[in-house]
Structures are given as structure tokens and as C-alpha cells.
Protein backbone atom coordinates (compact mmCIF):
# COMPACT_ATOMS: atom_id res chain seq x y z
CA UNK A 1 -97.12 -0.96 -36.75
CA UNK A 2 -99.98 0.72 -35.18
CA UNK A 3 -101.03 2.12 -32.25
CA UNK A 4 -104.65 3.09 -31.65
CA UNK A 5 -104.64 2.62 -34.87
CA UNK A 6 -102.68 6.02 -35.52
CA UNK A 7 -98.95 4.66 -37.36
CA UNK A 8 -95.65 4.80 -35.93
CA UNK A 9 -95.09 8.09 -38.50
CA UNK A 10 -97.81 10.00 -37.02
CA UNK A 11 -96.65 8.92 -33.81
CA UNK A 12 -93.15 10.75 -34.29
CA UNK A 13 -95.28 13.73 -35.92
CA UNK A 14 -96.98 14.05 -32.60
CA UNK A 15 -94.57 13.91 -30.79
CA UNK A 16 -92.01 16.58 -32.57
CA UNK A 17 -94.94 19.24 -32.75
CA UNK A 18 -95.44 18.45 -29.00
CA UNK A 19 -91.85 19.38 -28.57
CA UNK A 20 -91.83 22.02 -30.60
CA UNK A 21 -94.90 23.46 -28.56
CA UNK A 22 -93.30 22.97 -25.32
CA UNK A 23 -90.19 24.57 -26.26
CA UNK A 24 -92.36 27.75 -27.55
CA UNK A 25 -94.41 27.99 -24.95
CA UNK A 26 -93.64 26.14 -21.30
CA UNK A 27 -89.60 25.97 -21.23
CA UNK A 28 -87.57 27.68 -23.66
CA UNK A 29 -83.85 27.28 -23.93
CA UNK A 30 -83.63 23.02 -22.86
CA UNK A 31 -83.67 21.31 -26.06
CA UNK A 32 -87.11 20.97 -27.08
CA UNK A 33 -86.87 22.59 -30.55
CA UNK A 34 -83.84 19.87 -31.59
CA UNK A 35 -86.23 17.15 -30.43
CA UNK A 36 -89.16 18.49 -32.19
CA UNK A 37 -87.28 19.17 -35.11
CA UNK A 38 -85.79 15.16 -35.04
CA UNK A 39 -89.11 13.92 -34.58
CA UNK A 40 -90.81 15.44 -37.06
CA UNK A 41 -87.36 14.51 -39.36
CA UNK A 42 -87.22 10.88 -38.46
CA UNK A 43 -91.60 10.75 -39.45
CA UNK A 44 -90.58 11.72 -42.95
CA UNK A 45 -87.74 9.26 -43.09
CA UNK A 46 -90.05 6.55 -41.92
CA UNK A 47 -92.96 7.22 -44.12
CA UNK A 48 -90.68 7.47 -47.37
CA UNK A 49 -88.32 4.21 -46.47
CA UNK A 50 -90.03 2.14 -44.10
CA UNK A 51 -87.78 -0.36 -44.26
CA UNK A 52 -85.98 1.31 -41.10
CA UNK A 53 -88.47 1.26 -38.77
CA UNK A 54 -86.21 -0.69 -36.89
CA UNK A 55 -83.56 1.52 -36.66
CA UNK A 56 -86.18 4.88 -35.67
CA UNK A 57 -84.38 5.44 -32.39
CA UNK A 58 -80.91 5.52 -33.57
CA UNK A 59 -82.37 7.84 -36.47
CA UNK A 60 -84.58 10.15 -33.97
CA UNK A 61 -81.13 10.44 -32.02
CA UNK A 62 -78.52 10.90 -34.75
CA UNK A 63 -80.99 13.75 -36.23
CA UNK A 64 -81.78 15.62 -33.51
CA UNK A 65 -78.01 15.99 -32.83
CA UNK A 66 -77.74 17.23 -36.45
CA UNK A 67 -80.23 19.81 -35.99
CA UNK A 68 -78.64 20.95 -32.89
CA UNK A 69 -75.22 20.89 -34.89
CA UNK A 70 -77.30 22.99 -37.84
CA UNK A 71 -78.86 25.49 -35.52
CA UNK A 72 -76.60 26.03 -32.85
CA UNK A 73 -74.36 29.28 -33.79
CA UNK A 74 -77.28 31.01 -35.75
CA UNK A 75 -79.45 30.41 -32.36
CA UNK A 76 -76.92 31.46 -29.93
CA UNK A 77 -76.47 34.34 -32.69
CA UNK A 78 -80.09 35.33 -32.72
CA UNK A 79 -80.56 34.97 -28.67
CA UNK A 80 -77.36 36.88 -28.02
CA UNK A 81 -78.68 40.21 -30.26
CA UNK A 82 -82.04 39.75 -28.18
CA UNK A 83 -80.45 41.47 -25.70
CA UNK A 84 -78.30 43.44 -26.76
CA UNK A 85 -81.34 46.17 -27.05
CA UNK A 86 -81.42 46.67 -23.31
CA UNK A 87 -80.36 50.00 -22.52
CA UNK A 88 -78.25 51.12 -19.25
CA UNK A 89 -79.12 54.90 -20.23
CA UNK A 90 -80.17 55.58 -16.15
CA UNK A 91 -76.75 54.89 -15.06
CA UNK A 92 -75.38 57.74 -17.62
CA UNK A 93 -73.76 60.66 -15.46
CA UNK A 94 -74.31 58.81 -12.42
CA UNK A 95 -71.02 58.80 -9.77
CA UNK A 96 -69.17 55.45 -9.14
CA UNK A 97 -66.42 54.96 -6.20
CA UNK A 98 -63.65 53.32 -7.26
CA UNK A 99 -63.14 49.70 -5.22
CA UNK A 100 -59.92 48.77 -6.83
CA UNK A 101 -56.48 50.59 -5.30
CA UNK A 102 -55.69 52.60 -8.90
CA UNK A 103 -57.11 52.50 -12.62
CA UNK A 104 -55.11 53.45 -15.07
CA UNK A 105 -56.59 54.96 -18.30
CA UNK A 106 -56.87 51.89 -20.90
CA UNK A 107 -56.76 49.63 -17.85
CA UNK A 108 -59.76 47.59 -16.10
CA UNK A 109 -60.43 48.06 -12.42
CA UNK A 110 -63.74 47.85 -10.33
CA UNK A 111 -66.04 50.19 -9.03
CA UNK A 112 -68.77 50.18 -6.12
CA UNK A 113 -72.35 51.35 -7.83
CA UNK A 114 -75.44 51.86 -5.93
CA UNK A 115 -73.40 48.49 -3.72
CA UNK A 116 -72.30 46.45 -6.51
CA UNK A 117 -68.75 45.77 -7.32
CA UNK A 118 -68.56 46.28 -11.34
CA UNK A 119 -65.90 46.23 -14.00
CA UNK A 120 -64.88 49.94 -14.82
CA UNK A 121 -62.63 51.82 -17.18
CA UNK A 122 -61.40 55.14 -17.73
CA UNK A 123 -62.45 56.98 -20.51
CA UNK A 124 -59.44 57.59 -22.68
CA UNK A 125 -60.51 61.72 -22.08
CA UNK A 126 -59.98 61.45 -18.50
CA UNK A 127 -56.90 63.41 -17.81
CA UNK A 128 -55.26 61.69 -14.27
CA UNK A 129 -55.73 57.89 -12.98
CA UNK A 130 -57.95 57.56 -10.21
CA UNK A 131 -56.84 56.03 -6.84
CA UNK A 132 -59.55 54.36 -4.23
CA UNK A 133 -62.11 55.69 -2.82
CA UNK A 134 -61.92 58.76 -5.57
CA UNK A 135 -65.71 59.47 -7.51
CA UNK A 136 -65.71 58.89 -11.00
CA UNK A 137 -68.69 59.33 -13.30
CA UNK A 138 -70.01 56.49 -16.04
CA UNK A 139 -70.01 58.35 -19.66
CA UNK A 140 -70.71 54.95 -21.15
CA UNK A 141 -71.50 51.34 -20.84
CA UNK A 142 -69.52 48.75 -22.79
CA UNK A 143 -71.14 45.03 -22.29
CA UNK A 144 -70.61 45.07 -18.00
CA UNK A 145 -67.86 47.60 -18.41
CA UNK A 146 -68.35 50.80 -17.07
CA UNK A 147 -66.71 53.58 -18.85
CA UNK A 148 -65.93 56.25 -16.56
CA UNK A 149 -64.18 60.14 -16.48
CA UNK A 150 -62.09 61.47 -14.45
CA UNK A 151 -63.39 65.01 -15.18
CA UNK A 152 -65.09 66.71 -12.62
CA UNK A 153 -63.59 64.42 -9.64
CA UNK A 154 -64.31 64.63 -5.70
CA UNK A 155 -61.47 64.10 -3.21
């Protein structure tokens, strides 16, 4: 079967480097990359046993789902790390009020930071709890945790 006189097999080439392209280029992150990846698959299938040209859909479908399947967790893996380079090194030293009523060292409560309500522990140096409305200072950042001291506190 041809089109333009290009064959069905070049046809799925086309259109898994198109995929490919978009998902590098236009929209990351939708799905793109699987699709590519299943239509450049299923063009190999086809040119080797032709004999299932009939079936190309079902193929294009079930192998696109196994490349998802394949690629998810090492993706997600490799995304994930992307970001864990961002540094928070600004908010170092800076003073926090604390929104919840106590926090407890080892315990999570929430803090108000330049008018954002984050998560917030105490630093397992801090020496008292904290009560609301006390200033704390952030000594580190864990994820969106706020690790904060006691040390140094304003009544």
C-alpha cells in the first residue's frame, strides 16, 4: 500500500520522528516520545513481516504502551533529579513566623515566609518548642520543609 507513492513503513517512520520532534521541541511531558517511539517500532515490524499490515493499529497501540511501560520509572527518575539542583541558599538565615499554635522539635508545623504558609521543622539543635507568632530562623531546606532553630529567638 502506497501513498504518494511513499509506503505505509515510511509512513509510520514519519510519523514517529514527527513525534519525537514535537515532544523535543514544542510540548514536552504529553506523550509524544511513547508515540514516536511506537511509530518508528511498528515501521520495523511492518517492513520485516508484512503480513500484518492489517493489524498496524493494534500494533502502533500495544507498542507505544510498552514503551511507556519500559521508560516510565527511569523518566520520572531522570526528570525528578532535574530539579533537584535548584538551590534555596537565599532563604538560609532568613526569619520565619511560626503560623501553626506550637512545633515541637521532630514535629512538622507551618510557618509564614515573606506571606506564604510553608511546612517547617525544628532543627533537632533548637533547645525549646516554639509557640505562634514566635521568629524562628531556616538553617536548612529539606524538599518544601523548612528546617528551622530556635536559637537566637524574638518574643
Amino acid at each position: 500500500m502506497t501513498i504518494f507513492n511513499i509506503s505505509i513503513v515510511e509512513w509510520w517512520l514519519i510519523a514517529g520522528i514527527i513525534c519525537i520532534i514535537i515532544e523535543f521541541s514544542n510540548i514536552p511531558n504529553v506523550g509524544f516520545l511513547f508515540l514516536g517511539l511506537g511509530g518508528i517500532s511498528n515501521a520495523i515490524i511492518l517492513n520485516n513481516y508484512s503480513d500484518l499490515l492489517k493489524y498496524q493499529y493494534i500494533i502502533f497501540g500495544f507498542i507505544s504502551f510498552l514503551w511507556l511501560v519500559i521508560l516510565w520509572y527511569p523518566l520520572k527518575f531522570y526528570v525528578g533529579k532535574k530539579h533537584d539542583k535548584y538551590e534555596y541558599s537565599d532563604m538560609l538565615g532568613q526569619e520565619v513566623q511560626l503560623y501553626s499554635n506550637e512545633l515541637l522539635i521532630g514535629e512538622k508545623g507551618q510557618v509564614l515566609w515573606s506571606g506564604t504558609i510553608m511546612n517547617a521543622k525544628l532543627s533537632k539543635d533548637s533547645v525549646k518548642s516554639a509557640y505562634k507568632g514566635d521568629t524562628l530562623r531556616i538553617v536548612q531546606i529539606d524538599g518544601n520543609v523548612l528546617i528551622c532553630t530556635t536559637e537566637n529567638l524574638k518574643k
